[in-house]
N, C-alpha and C. Protein backbone atom coordinates (compact mmCIF):
# COMPACT_ATOMS: atom_id res chain seq x y z
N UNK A 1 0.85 -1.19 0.00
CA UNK A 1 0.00 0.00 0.00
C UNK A 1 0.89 1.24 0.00
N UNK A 2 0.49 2.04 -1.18
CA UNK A 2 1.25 3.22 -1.35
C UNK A 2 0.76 4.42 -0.36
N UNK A 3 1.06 5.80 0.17
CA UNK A 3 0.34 6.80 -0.29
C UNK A 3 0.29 7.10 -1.59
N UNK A 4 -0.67 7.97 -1.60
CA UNK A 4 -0.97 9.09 -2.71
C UNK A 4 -1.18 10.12 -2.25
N UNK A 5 -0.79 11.31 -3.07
CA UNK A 5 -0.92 12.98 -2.88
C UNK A 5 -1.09 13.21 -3.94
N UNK A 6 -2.89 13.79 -4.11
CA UNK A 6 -3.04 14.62 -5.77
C UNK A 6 -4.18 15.49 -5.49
N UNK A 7 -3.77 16.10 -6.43
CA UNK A 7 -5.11 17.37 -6.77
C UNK A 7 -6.59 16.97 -7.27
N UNK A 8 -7.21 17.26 -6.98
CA UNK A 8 -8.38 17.21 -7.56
C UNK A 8 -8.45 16.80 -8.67
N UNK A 9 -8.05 17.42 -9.63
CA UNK A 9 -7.95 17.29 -10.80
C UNK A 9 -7.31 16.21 -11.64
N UNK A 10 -6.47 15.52 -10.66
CA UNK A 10 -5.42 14.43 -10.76
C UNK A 10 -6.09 13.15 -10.26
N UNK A 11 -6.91 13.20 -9.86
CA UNK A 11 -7.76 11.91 -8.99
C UNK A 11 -8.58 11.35 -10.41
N UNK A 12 -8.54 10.22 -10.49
CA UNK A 12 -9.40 10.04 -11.31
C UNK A 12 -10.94 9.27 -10.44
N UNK A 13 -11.64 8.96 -11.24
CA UNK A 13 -13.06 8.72 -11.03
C UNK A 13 -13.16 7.72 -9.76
N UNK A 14 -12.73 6.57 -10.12
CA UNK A 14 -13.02 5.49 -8.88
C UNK A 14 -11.85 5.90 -7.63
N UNK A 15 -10.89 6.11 -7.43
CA UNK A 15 -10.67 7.09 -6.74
C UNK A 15 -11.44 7.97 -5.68
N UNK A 16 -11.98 9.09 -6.65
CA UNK A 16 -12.50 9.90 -6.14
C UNK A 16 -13.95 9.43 -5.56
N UNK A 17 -14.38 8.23 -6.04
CA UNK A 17 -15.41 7.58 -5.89
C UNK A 17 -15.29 7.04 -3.97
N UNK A 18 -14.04 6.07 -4.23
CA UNK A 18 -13.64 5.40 -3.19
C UNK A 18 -13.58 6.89 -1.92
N UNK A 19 -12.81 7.59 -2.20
CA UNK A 19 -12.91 8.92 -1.07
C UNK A 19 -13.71 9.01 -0.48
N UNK A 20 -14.96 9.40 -1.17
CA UNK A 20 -16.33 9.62 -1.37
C UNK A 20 -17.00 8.60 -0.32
N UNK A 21 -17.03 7.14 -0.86
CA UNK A 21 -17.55 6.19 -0.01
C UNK A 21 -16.69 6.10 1.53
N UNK A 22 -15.49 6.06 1.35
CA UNK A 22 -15.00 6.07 2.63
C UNK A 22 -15.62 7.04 3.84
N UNK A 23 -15.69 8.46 3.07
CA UNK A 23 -15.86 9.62 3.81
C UNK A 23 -17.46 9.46 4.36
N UNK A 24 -18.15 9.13 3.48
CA UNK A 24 -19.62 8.90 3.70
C UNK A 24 -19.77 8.07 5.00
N UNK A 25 -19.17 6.47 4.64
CA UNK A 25 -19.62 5.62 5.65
C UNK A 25 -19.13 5.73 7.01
N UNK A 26 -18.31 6.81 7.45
CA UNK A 26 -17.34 6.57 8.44
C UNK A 26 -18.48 8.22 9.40
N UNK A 27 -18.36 9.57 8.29
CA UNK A 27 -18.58 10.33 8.57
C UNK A 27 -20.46 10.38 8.80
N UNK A 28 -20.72 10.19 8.00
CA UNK A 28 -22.69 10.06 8.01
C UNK A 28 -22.77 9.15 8.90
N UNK A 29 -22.62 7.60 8.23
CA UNK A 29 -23.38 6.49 8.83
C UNK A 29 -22.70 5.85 10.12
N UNK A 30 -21.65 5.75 10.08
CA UNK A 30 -20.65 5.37 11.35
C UNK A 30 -20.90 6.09 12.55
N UNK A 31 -20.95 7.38 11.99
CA UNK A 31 -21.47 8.05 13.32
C UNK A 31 -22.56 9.21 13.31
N UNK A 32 -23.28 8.37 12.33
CA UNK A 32 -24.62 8.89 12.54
C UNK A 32 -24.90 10.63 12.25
N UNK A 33 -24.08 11.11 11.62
CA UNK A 33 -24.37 12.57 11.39
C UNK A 33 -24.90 12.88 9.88
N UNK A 34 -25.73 13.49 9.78
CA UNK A 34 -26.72 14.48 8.46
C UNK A 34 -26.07 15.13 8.16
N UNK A 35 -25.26 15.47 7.25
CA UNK A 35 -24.99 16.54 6.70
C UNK A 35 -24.47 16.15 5.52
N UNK A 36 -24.09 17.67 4.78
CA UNK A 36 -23.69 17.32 3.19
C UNK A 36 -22.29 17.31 3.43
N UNK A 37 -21.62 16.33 2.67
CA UNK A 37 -20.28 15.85 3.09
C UNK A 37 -19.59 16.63 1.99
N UNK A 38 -19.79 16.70 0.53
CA UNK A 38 -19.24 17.08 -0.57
C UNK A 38 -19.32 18.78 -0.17
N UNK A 39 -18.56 19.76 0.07
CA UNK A 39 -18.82 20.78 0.55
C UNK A 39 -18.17 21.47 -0.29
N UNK A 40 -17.29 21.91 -1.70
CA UNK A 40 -16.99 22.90 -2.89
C UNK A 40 -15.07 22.53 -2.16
N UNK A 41 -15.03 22.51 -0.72
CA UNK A 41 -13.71 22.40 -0.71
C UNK A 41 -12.34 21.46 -1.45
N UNK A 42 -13.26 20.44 -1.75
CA UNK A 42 -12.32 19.00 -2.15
C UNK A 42 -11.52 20.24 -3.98
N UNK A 43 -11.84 20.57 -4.06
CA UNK A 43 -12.02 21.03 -5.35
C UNK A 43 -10.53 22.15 -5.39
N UNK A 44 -10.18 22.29 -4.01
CA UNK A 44 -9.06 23.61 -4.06
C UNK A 44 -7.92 22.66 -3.32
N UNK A 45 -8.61 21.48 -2.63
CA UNK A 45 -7.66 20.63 -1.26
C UNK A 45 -6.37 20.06 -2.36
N UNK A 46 -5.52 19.53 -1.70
CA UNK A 46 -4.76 18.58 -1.95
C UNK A 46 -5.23 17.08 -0.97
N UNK A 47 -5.26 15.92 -1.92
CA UNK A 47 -6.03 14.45 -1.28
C UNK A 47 -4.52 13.78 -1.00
N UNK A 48 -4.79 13.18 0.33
CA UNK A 48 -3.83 12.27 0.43
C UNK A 48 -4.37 11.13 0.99
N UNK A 49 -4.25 9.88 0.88
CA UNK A 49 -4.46 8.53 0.66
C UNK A 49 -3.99 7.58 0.07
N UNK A 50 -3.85 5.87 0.49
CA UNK A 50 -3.87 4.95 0.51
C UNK A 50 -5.15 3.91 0.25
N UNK A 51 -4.73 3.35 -0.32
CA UNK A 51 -5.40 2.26 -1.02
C UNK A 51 -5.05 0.60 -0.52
N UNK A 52 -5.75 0.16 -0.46
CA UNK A 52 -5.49 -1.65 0.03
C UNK A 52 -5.33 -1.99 -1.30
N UNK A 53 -4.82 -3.05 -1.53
CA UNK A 53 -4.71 -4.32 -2.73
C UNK A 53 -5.84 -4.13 -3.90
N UNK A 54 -6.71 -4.19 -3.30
CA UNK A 54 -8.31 -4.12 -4.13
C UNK A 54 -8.50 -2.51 -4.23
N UNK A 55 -7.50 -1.80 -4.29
CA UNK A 55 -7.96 -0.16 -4.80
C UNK A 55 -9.13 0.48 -3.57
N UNK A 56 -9.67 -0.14 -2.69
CA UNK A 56 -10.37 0.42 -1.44
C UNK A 56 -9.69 1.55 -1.05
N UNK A 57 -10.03 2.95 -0.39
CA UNK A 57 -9.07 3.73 0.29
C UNK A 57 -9.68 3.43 1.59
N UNK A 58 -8.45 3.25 2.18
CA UNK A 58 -8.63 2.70 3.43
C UNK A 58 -8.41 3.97 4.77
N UNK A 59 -7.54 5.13 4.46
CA UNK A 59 -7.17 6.09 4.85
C UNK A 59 -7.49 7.15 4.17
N UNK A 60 -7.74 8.43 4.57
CA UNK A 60 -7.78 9.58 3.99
C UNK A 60 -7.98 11.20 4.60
N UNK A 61 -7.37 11.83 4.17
CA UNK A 61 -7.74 13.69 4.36
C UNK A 61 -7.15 14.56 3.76
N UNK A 62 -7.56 15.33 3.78
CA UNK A 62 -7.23 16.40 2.88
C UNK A 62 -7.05 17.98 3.22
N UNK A 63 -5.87 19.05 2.38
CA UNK A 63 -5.33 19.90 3.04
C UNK A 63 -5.58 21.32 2.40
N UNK A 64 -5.83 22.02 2.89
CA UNK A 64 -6.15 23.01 2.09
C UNK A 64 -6.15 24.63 2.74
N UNK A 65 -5.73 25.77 1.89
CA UNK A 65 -5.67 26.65 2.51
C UNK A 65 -6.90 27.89 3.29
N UNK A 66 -6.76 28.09 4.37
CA UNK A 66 -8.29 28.81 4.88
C UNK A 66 -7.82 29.48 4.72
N UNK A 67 -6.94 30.29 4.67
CA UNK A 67 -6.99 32.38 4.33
C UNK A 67 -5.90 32.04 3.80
N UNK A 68 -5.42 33.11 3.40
CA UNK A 68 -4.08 33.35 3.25
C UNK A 68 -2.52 33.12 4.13
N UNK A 69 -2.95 33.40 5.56
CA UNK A 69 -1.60 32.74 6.12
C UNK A 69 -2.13 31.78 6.93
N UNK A 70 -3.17 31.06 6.74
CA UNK A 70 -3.70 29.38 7.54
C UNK A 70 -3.69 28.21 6.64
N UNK A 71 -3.57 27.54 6.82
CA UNK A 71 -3.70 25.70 6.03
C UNK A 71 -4.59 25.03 7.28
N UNK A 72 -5.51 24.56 6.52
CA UNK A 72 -6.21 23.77 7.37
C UNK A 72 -6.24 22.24 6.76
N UNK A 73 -6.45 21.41 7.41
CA UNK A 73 -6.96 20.16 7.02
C UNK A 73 -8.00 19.43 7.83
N UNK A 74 -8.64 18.08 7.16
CA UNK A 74 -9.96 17.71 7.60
C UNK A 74 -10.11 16.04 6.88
N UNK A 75 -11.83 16.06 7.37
CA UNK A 75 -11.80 14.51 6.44
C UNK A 75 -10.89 13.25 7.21
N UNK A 76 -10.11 13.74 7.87
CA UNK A 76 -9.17 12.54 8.33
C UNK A 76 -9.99 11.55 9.08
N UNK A 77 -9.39 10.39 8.36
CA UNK A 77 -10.25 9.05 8.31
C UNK A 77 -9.43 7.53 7.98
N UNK A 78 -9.63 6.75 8.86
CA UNK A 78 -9.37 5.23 8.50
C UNK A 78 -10.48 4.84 8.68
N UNK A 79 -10.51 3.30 7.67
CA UNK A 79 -11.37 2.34 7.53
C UNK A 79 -11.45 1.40 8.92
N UNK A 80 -12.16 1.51 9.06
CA UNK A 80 -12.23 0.21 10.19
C UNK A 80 -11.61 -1.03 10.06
N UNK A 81 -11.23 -0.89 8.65
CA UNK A 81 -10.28 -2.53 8.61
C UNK A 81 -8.85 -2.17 8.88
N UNK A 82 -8.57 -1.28 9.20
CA UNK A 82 -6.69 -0.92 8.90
C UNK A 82 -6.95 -0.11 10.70
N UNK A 83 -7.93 0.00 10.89
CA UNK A 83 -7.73 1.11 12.88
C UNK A 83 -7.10 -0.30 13.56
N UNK A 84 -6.10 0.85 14.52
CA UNK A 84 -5.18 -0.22 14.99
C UNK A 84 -3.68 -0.58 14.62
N UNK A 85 -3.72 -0.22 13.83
CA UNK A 85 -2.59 -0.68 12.65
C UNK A 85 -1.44 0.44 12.60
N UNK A 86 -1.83 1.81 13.38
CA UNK A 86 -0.93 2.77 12.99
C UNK A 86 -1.18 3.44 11.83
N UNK A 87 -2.09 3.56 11.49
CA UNK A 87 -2.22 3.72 9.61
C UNK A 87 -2.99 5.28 10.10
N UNK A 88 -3.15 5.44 10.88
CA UNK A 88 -3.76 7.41 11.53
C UNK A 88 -2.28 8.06 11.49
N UNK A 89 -1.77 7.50 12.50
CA UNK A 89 -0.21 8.31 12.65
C UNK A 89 0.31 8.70 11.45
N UNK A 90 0.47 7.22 10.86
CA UNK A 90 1.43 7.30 9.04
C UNK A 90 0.21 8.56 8.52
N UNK A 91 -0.92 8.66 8.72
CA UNK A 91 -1.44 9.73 7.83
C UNK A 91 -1.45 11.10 8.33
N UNK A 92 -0.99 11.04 9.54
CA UNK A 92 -0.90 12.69 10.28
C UNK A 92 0.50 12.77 9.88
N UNK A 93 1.11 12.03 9.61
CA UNK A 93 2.86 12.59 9.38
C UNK A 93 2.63 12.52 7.77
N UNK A 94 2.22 11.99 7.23
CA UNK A 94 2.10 12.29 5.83
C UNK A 94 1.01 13.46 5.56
N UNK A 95 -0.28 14.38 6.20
CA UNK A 95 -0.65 15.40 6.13
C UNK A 95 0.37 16.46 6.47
N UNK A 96 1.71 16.13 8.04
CA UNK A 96 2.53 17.45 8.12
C UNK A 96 3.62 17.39 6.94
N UNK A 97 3.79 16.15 6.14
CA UNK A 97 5.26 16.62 5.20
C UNK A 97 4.42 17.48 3.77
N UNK A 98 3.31 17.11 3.49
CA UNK A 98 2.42 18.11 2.53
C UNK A 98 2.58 19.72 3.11
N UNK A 99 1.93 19.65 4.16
CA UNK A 99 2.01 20.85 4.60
C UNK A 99 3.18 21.52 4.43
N UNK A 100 3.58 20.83 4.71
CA UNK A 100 5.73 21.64 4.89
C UNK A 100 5.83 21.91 3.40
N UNK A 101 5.54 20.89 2.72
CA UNK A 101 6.31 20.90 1.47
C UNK A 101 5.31 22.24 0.50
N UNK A 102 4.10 22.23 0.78
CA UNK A 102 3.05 22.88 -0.27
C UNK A 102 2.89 24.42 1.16
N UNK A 103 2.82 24.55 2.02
CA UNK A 103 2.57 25.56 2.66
C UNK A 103 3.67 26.01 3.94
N UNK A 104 4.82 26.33 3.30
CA UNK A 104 5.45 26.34 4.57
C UNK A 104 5.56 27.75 4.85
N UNK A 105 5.56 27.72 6.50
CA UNK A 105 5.03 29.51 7.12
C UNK A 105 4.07 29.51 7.08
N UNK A 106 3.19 28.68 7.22
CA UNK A 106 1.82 28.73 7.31
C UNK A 106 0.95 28.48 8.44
N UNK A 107 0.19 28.99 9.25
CA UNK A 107 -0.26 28.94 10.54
C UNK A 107 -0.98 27.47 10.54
N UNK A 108 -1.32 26.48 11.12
CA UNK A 108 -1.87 25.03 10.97
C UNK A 108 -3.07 25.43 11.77
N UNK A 109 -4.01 25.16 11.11
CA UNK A 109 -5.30 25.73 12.33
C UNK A 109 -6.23 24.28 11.73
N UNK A 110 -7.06 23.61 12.38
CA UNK A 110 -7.58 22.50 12.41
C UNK A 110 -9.18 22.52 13.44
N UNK A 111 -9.98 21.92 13.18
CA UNK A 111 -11.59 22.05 13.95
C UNK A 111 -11.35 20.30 14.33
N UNK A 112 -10.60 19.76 15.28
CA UNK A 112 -10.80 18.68 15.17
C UNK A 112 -12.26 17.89 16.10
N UNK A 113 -12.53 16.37 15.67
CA UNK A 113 -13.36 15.93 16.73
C UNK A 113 -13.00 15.86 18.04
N UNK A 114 -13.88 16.10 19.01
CA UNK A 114 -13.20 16.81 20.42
C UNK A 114 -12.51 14.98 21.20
N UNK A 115 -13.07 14.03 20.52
CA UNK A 115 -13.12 12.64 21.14
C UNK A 115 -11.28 12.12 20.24
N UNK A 116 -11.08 12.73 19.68
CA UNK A 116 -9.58 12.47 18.80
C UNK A 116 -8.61 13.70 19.58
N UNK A 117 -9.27 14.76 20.01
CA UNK A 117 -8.05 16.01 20.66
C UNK A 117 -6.71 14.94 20.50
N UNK A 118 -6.92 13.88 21.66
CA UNK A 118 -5.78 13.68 22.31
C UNK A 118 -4.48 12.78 20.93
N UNK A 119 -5.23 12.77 19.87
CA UNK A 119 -4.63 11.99 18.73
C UNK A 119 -3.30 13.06 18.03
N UNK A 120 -3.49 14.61 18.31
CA UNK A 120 -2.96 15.67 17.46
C UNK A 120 -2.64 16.16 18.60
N UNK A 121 -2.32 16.16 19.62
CA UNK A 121 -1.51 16.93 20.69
C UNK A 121 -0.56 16.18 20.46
N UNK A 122 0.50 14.92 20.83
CA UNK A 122 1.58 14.78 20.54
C UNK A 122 2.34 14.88 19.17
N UNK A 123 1.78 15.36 18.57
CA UNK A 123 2.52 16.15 17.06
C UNK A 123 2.55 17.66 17.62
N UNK A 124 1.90 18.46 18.96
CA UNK A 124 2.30 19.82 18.68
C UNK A 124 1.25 20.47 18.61
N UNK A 125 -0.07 19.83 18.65
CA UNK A 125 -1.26 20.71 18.06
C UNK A 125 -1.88 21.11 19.63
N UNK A 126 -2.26 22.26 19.72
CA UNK A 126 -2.59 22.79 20.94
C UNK A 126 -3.84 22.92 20.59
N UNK A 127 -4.97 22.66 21.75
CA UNK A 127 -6.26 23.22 22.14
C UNK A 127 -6.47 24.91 22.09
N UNK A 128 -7.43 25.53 21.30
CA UNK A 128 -7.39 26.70 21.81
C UNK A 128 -8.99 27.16 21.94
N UNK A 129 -9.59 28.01 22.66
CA UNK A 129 -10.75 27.87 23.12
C UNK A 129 -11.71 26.88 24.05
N UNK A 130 -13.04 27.09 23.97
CA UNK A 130 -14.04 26.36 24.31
C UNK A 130 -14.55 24.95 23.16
N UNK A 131 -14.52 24.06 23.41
CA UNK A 131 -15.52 23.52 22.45
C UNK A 131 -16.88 23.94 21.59
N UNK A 132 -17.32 23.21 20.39
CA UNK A 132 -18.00 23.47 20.35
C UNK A 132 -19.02 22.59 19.10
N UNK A 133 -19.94 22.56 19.17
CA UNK A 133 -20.95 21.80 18.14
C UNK A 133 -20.56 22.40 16.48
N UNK A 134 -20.37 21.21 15.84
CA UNK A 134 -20.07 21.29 14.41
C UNK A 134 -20.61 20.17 13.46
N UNK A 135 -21.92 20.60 12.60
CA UNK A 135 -22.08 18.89 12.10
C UNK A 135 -22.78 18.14 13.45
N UNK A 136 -23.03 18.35 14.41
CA UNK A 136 -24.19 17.79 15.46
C UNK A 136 -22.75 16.98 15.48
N UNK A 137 -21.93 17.61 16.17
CA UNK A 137 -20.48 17.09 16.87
C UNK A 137 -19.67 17.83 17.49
N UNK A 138 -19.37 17.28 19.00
CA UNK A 138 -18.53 18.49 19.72
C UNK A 138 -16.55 18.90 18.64
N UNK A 139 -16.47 19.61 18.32
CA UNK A 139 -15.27 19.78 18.13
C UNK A 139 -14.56 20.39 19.21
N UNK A 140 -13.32 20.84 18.29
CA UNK A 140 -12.12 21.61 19.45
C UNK A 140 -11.07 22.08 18.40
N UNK A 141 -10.98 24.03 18.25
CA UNK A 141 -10.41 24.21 17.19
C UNK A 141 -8.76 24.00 18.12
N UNK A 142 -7.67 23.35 17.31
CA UNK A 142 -6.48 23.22 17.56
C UNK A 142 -5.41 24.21 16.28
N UNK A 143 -4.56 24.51 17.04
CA UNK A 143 -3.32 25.12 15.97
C UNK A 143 -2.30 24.87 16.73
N UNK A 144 -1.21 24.46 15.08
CA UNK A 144 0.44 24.22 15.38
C UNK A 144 0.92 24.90 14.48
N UNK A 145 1.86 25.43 15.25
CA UNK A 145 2.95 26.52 14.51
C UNK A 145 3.27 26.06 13.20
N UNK A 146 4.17 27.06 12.43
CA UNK A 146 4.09 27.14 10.90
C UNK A 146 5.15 26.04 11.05
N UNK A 147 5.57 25.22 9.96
CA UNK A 147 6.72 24.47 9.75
C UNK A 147 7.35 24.96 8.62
């Protein structure tokens, strides 16, 4: 199993398909939240992901810039067949070498799920504020310094 890092534009169909289903079943139905998942962003992001044997993406998220001096990222996701495995970590260190490489000096600002906080504090990512409901989900916005 490789990563991959591509543009929008670079993804082709089943691919972008597989994203799609991953993001759906994990984000809607897994945990039960309504909302529209396809949101205009995928379209500016950079995708990074892995694939199993059978082309499944088993991992995924994606990075993209919120203003001008922020990069945010989101979407971050494993399959339930690969949790466990380390395959989150390999994708938070493969979201910070994008970052470095495509946005460096760039403030890291992130809305993560408040039940993962503790997944992005030992990379550096600090709590800042109150919690708060996002998507009928508590978040917790976090930021790490520019790399």
């Amino acid at each position: 199993m490789v990563w991959r890092v591509k543009n929008f534009n670079e993804l082709t169909v089943s691919e972008l398909y597989q994203i799609m289903l991953l993001r759906a079943k994990v984000f809607v139905v897994d945990q039960k939240r309504i909302y529209q998942d396809p949101d205009n962003r995928d379209q500016q992001a950079i995708h990074i992901f892995k694939q199993d044997q059978d082309g499944e993406v088993v991992a995924y998220a994606r990075v993209f810039l919120a203003d001008e001096q922020t990069v945010t990222f989101g979407r971050v996701v494993t399959s339930n067949k690969v949790r466990g495995q380390g395959i989150g970590g390999q994708l938070l260190d493969k979201i910070m070498e994008v970052i470095q490489k495509n946005y460096p000096g760039k403030l890291i600002e992130i809305e993560a799920q408040e039940q993962v906080q503790g997944f992005y504090e030992p990379a550096g990512f600090v709590s800042e504020g109150e919690p708060f409901i996002y998507k009928s989900t508590p978040h917790i916005k976090m930021v790490h310094q520019p790399l």
